[in-house]
Protein backbone atom coordinates (compact mmCIF):
# COMPACT_ATOMS: atom_id res chain seq x y z
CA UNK A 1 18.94 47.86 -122.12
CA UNK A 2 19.33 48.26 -118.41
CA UNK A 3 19.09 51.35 -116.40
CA UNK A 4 20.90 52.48 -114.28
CA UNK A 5 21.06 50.76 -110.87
CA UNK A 6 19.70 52.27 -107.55
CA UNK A 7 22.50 53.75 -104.66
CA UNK A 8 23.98 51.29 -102.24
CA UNK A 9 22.64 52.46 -98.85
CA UNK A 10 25.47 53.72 -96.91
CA UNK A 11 25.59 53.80 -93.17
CA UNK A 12 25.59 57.37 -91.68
CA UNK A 13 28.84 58.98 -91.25
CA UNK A 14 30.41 61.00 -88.91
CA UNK A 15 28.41 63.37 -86.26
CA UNK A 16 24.95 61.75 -87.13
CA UNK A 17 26.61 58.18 -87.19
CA UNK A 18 27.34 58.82 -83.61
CA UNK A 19 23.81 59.94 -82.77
CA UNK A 20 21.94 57.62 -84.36
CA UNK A 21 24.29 54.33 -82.60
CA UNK A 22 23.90 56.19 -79.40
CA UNK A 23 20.21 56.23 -80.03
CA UNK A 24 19.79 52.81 -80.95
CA UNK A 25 21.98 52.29 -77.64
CA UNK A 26 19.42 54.16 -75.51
CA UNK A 27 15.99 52.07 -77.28
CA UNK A 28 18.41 48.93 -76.51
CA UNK A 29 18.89 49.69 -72.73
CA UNK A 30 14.60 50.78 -72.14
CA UNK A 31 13.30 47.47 -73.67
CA UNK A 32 15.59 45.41 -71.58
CA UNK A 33 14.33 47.62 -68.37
CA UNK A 34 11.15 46.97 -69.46
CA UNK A 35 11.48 43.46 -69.75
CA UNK A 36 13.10 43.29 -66.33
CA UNK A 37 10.53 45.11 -64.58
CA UNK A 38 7.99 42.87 -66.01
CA UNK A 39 9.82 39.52 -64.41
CA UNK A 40 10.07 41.69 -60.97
CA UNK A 41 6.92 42.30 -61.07
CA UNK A 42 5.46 38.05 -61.91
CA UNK A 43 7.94 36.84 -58.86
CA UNK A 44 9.42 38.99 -56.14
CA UNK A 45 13.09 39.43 -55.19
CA UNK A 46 13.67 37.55 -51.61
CA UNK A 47 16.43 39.26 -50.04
CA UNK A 48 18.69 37.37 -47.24
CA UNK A 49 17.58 39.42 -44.93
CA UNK A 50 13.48 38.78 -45.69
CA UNK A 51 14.61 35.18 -45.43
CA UNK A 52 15.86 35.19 -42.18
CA UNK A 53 13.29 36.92 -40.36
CA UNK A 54 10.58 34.15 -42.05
CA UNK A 55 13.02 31.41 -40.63
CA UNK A 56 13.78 33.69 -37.25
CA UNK A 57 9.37 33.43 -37.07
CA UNK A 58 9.30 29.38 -37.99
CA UNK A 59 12.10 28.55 -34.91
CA UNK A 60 10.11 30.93 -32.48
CA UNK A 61 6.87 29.55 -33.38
CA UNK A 62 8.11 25.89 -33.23
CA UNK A 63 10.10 27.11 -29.52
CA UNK A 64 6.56 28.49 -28.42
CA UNK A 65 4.99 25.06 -29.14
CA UNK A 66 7.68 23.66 -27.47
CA UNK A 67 7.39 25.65 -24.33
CA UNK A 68 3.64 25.66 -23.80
CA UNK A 69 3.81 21.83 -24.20
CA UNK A 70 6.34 21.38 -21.40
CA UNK A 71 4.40 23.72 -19.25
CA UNK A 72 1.47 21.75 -19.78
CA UNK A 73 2.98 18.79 -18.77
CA UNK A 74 4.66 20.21 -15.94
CA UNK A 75 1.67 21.31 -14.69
CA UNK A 76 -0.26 17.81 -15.31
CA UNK A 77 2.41 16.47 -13.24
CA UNK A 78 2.19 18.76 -10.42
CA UNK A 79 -1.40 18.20 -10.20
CA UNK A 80 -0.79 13.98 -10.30
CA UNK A 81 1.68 14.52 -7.83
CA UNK A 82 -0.60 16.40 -5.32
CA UNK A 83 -3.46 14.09 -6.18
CA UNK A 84 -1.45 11.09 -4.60
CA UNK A 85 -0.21 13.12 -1.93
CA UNK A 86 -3.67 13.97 -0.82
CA UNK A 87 -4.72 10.50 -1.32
CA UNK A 88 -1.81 8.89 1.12
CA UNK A 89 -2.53 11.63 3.75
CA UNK A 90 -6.08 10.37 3.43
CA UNK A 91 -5.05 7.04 3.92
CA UNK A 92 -2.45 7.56 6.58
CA UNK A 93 -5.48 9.41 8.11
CA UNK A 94 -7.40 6.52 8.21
CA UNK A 95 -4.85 4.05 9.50
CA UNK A 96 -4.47 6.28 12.48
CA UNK A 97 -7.67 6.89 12.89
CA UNK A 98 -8.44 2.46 12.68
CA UNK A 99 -5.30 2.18 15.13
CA UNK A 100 -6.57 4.75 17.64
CA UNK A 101 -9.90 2.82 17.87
CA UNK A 102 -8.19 -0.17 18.22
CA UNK A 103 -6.56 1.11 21.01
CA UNK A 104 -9.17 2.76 22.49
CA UNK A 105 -10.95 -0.42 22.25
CA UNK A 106 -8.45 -2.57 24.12
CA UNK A 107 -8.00 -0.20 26.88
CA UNK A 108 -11.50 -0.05 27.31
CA UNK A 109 -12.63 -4.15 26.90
CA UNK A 110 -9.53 -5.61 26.72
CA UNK A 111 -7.78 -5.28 30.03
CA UNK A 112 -6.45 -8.01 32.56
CA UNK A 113 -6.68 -10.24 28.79
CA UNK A 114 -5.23 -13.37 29.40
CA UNK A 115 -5.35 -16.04 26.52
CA UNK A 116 -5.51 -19.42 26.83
CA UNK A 117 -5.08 -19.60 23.04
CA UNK A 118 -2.33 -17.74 20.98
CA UNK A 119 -1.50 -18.67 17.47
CA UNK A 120 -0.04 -17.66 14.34
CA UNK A 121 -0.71 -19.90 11.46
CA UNK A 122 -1.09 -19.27 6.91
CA UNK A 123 -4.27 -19.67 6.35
CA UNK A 124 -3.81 -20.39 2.41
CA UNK A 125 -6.13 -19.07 -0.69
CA UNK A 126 -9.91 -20.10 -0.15
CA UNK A 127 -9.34 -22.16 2.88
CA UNK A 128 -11.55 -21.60 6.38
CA UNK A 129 -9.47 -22.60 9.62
CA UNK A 130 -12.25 -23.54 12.65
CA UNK A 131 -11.46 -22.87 16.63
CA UNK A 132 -13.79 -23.90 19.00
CA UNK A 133 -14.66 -23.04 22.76
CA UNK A 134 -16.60 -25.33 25.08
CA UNK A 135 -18.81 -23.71 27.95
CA UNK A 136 -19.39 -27.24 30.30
CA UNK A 137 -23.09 -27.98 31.68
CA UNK A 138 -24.34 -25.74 34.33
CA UNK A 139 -21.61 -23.37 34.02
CA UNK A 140 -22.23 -19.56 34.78
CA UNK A 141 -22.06 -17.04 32.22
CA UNK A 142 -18.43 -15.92 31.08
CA UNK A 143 -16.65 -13.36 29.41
CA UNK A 144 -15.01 -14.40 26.20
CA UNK A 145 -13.11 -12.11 24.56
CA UNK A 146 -10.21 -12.11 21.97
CA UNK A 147 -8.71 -10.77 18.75
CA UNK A 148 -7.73 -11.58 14.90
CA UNK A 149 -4.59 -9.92 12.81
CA UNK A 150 -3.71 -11.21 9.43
CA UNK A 151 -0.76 -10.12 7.22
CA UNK A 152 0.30 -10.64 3.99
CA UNK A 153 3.08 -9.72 1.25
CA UNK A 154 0.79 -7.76 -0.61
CA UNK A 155 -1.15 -4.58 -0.01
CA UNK A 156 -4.57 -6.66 0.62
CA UNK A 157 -4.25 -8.35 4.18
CA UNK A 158 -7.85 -8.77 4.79
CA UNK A 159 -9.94 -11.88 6.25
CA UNK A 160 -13.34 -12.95 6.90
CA UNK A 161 -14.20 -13.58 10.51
CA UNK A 162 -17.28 -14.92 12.14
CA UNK A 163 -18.68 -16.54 15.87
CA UNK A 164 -21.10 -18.98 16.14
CA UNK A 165 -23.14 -19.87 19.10
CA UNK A 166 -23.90 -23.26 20.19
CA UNK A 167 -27.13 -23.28 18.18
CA UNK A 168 -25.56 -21.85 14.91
CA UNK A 169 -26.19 -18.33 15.36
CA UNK A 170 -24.03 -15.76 14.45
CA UNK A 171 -22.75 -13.51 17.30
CA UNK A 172 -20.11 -11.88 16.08
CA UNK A 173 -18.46 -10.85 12.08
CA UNK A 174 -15.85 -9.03 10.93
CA UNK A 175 -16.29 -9.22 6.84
CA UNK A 176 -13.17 -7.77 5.00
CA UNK A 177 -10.63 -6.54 8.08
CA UNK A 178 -7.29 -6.70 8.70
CA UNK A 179 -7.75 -7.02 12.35
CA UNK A 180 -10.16 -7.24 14.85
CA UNK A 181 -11.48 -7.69 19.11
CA UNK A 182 -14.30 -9.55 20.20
CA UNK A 183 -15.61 -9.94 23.65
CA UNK A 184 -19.04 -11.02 24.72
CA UNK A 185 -20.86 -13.15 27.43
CA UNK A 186 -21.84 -16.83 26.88
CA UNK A 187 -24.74 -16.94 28.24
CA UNK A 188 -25.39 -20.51 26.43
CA UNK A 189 -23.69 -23.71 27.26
CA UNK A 190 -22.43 -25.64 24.89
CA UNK A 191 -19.74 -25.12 21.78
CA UNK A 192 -18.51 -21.77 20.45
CA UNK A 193 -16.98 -21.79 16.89
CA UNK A 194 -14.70 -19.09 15.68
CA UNK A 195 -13.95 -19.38 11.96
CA UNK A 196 -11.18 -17.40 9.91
CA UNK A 197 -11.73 -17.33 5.92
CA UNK A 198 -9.35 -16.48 3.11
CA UNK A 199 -11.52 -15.85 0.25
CA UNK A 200 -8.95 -14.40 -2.20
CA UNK A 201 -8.11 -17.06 -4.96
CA UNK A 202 -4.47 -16.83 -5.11
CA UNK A 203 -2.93 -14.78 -1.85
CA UNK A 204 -1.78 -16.70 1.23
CA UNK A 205 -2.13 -14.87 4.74
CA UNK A 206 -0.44 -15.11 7.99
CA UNK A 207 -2.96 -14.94 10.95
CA UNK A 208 -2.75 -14.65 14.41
CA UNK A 209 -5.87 -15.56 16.88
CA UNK A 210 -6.03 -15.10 20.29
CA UNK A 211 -8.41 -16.03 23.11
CA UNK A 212 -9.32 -16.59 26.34
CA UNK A 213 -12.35 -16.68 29.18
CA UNK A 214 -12.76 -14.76 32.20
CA UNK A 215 -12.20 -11.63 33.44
CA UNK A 216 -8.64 -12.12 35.34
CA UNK A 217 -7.12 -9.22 37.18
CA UNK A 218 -3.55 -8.46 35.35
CA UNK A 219 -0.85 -7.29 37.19
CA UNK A 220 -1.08 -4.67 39.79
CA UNK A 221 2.66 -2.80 41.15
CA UNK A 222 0.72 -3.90 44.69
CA UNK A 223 0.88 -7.71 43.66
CA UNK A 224 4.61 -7.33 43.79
CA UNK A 225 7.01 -7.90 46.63
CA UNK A 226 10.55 -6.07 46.24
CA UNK A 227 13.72 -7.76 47.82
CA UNK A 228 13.57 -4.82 50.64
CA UNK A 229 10.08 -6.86 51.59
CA UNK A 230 11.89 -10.33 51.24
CA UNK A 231 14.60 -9.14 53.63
CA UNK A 232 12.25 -7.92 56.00
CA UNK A 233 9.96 -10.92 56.20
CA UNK A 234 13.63 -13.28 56.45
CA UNK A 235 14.32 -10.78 59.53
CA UNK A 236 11.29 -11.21 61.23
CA UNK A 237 11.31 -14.62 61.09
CA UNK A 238 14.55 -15.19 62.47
CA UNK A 239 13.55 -13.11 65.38
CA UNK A 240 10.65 -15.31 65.83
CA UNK A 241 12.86 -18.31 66.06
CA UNK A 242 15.76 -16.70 67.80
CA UNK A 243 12.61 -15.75 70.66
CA UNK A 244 11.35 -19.38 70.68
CA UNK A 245 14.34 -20.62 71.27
CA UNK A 246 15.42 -18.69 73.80
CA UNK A 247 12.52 -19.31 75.61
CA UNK A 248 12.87 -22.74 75.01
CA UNK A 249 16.75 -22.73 76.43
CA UNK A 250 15.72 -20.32 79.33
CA UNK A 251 12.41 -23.14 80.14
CA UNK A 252 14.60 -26.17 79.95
CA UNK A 253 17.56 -24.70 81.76
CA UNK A 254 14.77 -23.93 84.72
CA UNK A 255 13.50 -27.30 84.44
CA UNK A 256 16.82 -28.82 85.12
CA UNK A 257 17.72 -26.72 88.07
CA UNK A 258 14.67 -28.26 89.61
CA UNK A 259 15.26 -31.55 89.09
CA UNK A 260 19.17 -30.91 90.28
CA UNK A 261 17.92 -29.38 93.32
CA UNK A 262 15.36 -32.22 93.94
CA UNK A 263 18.14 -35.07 94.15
């Protein structure tokens, strides 16, 4: 025989239905704030705001790179570019300085210089070009005196030049110059050699030499005659001849009143 079965269970009803759903609400609602606090608190909310100050702070760091490097540069420049400027005033200081010597030396050794030798001539890559100057037997001493200039298309126009005595003896070198005087007495008789080397492999120059012997006096304003002088000298010379010959007519006329009067 069976007893009698247990009561269904039967869900709450009115007022304390309500309270218990709206309980069961509540529980509901905490665990899933729980749960949400818990995944705020493992990885943090990045607002748009948050993420455009970190990218505001990448572009301004990156810009500050940027600008420091193009100072840098800027200044690196500036300090190449006064580098070569104080090199080619150093330079240009020493040209003008080279060229006032030069000067200075022509005025002073140079003057009256008359060559009996002027000549421009390439003198190619390793190549020597020989001049000579002969001083005859019992000859006095002379002045000898001349110059060198060599050009060239490149920045490098130097030469190699050298005077020999008539023994062999150097007198005179210029070793690596563009240009160049010489002048000195040859006291020797006999033959002088000037020589002009090119001892760059593979540059061509263009040389001129010049030279000469004796001292001759150039050109004084007192060696000169204007054309008032000329006409003066014509003028006195025709009144030279206009007084001979009217001396001449005036003696022969007398002469042939005498004879007139003798027959």
């Amino acid at each position: 025989l069976k007893g009698p079965e247990p009561p269904a269970a039967q869900l709450p009803t009115g007022r304390a239905g309500q309270a218990a759903a709206m309980l069961a609400a509540v529980l509901a609602l905490a665990v899933l704030g729980a749960s949400c606090r818990g995944a705020s608190a493992e990885k943090p909310i990045v607002t748009a705001e948050q993420e455009f100050e970190v990218a505001g702070a990448g572009v301004a760091a990156k810009t500050g790179n940027k600008v420091q490097a193009a100072v840098a540069d800027a200044a690196a420049k500036k300090a190449t570019e006064v580098a070569a400027a104080a090199a080619d005033a150093a330079e240009a200081g020493s040209k003008d300085l080279v060229e006032s010597g030069l000067v200075e030396e022509w005025d002073k050794h140079m003057e009256g210089f008359v060559p009996e030798l002027l000549l421009t001539f390439p003198l190619p890559s390793r190549s020597d070009e020989f001049f000579y100057e002969d001083i005859a037997e019992g000859s006095p001493p002379v002045l000898i005196r001349g110059g060198f200039f060599a050009s060239a298309s490149e920045e490098t126009s130097s030469v190699e030049f050298s005077i020999t005595d008539p023994k062999g003896n150097k007198i005179f070198e210029k070793t690596d110059e563009a240009e160049g005087l010489f002048h000195f007495i040859a006291q020797e008789t006999g033959t002088y050699t000037f020589i002009v080397s090119n001892h760059k492999w593979m540059e061509e120059k263009m040389v001129t030499f010049a030279v000469g012997k004796g001292n001759e006096t150039h050109l004084q304003a007192e060696h000169l005659e204007t054309m008032e002088d000329h006409v003066k000298a014509i003028d006195r010379t025709l009144v030279d001849i206009q007084t001979e010959s009217t001396y001449l007519w005036i003696r022969q006329k007398s002469h042939m009143k005498a004879v007139e009067s003798i027959h």
